[in-house]
Protein backbone atom coordinates (compact mmCIF):
# COMPACT_ATOMS: atom_id res chain seq x y z
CA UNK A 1 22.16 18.64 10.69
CA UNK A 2 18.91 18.06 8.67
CA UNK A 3 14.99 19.20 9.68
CA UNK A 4 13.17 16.69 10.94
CA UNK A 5 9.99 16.70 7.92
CA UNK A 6 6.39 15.34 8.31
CA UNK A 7 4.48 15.01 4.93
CA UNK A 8 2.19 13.04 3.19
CA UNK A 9 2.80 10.99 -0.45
CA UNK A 10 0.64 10.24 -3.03
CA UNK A 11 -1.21 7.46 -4.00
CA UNK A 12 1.08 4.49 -5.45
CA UNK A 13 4.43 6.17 -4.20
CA UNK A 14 7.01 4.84 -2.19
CA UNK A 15 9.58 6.64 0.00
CA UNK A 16 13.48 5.97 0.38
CA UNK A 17 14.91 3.59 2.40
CA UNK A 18 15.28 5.40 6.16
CA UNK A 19 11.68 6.54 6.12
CA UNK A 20 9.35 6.36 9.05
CA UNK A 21 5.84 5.65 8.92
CA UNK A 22 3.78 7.86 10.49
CA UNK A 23 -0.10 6.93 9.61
CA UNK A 24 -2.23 7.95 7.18
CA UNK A 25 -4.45 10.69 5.90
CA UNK A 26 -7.73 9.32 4.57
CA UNK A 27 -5.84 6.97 1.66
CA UNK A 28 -2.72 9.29 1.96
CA UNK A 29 0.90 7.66 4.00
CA UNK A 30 2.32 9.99 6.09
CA UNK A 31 5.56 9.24 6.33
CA UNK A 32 8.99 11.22 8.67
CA UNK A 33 11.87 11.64 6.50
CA UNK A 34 15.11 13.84 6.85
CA UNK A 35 15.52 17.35 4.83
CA UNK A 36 18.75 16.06 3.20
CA UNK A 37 17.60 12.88 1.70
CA UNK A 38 13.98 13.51 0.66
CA UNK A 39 11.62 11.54 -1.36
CA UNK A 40 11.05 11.87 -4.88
CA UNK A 41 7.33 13.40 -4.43
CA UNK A 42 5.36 14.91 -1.77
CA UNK A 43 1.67 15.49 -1.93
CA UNK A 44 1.59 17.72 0.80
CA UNK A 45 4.46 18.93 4.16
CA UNK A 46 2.42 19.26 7.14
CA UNK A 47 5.41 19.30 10.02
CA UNK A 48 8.81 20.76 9.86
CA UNK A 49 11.18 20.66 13.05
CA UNK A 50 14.67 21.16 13.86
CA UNK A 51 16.69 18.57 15.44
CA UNK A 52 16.17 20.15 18.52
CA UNK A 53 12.54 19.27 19.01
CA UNK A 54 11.46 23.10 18.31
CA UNK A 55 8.71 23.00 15.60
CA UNK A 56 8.72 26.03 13.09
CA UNK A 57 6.21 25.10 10.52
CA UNK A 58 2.79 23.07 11.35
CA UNK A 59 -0.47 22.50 8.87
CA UNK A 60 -3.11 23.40 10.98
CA UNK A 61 -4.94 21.08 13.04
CA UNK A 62 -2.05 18.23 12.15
CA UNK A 63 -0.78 16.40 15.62
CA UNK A 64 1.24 13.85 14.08
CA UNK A 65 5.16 14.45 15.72
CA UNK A 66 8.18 14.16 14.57
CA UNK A 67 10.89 11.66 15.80
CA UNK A 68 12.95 14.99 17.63
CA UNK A 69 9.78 16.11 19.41
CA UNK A 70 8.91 12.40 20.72
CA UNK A 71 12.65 12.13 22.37
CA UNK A 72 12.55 15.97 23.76
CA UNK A 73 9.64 14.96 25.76
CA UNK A 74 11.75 11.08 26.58
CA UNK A 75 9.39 9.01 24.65
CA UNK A 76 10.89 6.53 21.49
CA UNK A 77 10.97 8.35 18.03
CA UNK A 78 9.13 5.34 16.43
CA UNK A 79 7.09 2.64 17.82
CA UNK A 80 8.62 -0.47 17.87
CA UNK A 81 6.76 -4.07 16.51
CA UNK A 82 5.66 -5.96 19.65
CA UNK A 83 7.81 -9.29 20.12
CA UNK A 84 5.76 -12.47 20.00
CA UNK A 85 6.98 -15.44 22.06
CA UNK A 86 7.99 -18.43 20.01
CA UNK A 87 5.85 -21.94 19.99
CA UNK A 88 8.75 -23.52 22.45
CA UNK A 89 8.90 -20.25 24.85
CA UNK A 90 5.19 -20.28 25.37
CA UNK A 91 4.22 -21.25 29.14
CA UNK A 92 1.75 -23.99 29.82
């Protein structure tokens, strides 16, 4: 099993396919990706938890969680788009 790793990539960058956005720093993505199949470059780690939800490295003053903290505390590990009705399903 793989940590669970919060960090943030630089300008122009993209990350591997499986990655989850997680907002951004000032112009910076922050993106979730698993310890096994990293991207190429980081600018900067600011979370690192286990698969059990228990945290052992956090940048100070960073809130962002990862996916195995959201579903310790039963909430979804990434926010799903909203589904729009089609033209047809609409209600007049």
């Amino acid at each position: 099993m793989s940590n669970n790793i919060i960090a943030t990539l630089p300008n122009f960058t993209s990350g591997p396919a499986g990655v989850i956005m997680r907002g951004k720093s000032g112009k910076d993505l922050k993106i979730e990706y698993k310890a096994d199949k990293p991207p190429v470059v980081i600018k900067e780690r600011l979370v690192e938890s286990k698969q059990d939800g228990t945290v052992f490295f956090r940048k100070a003053g960073e809130t962002v969680k990862t996916s195995a903290e959201l579903i310790k505390e039963g909430k979804l590990p990434s926010k799903e788009p909203p589904i729009k009705p089609k033209e047809k399903d609409k209600v007049k």
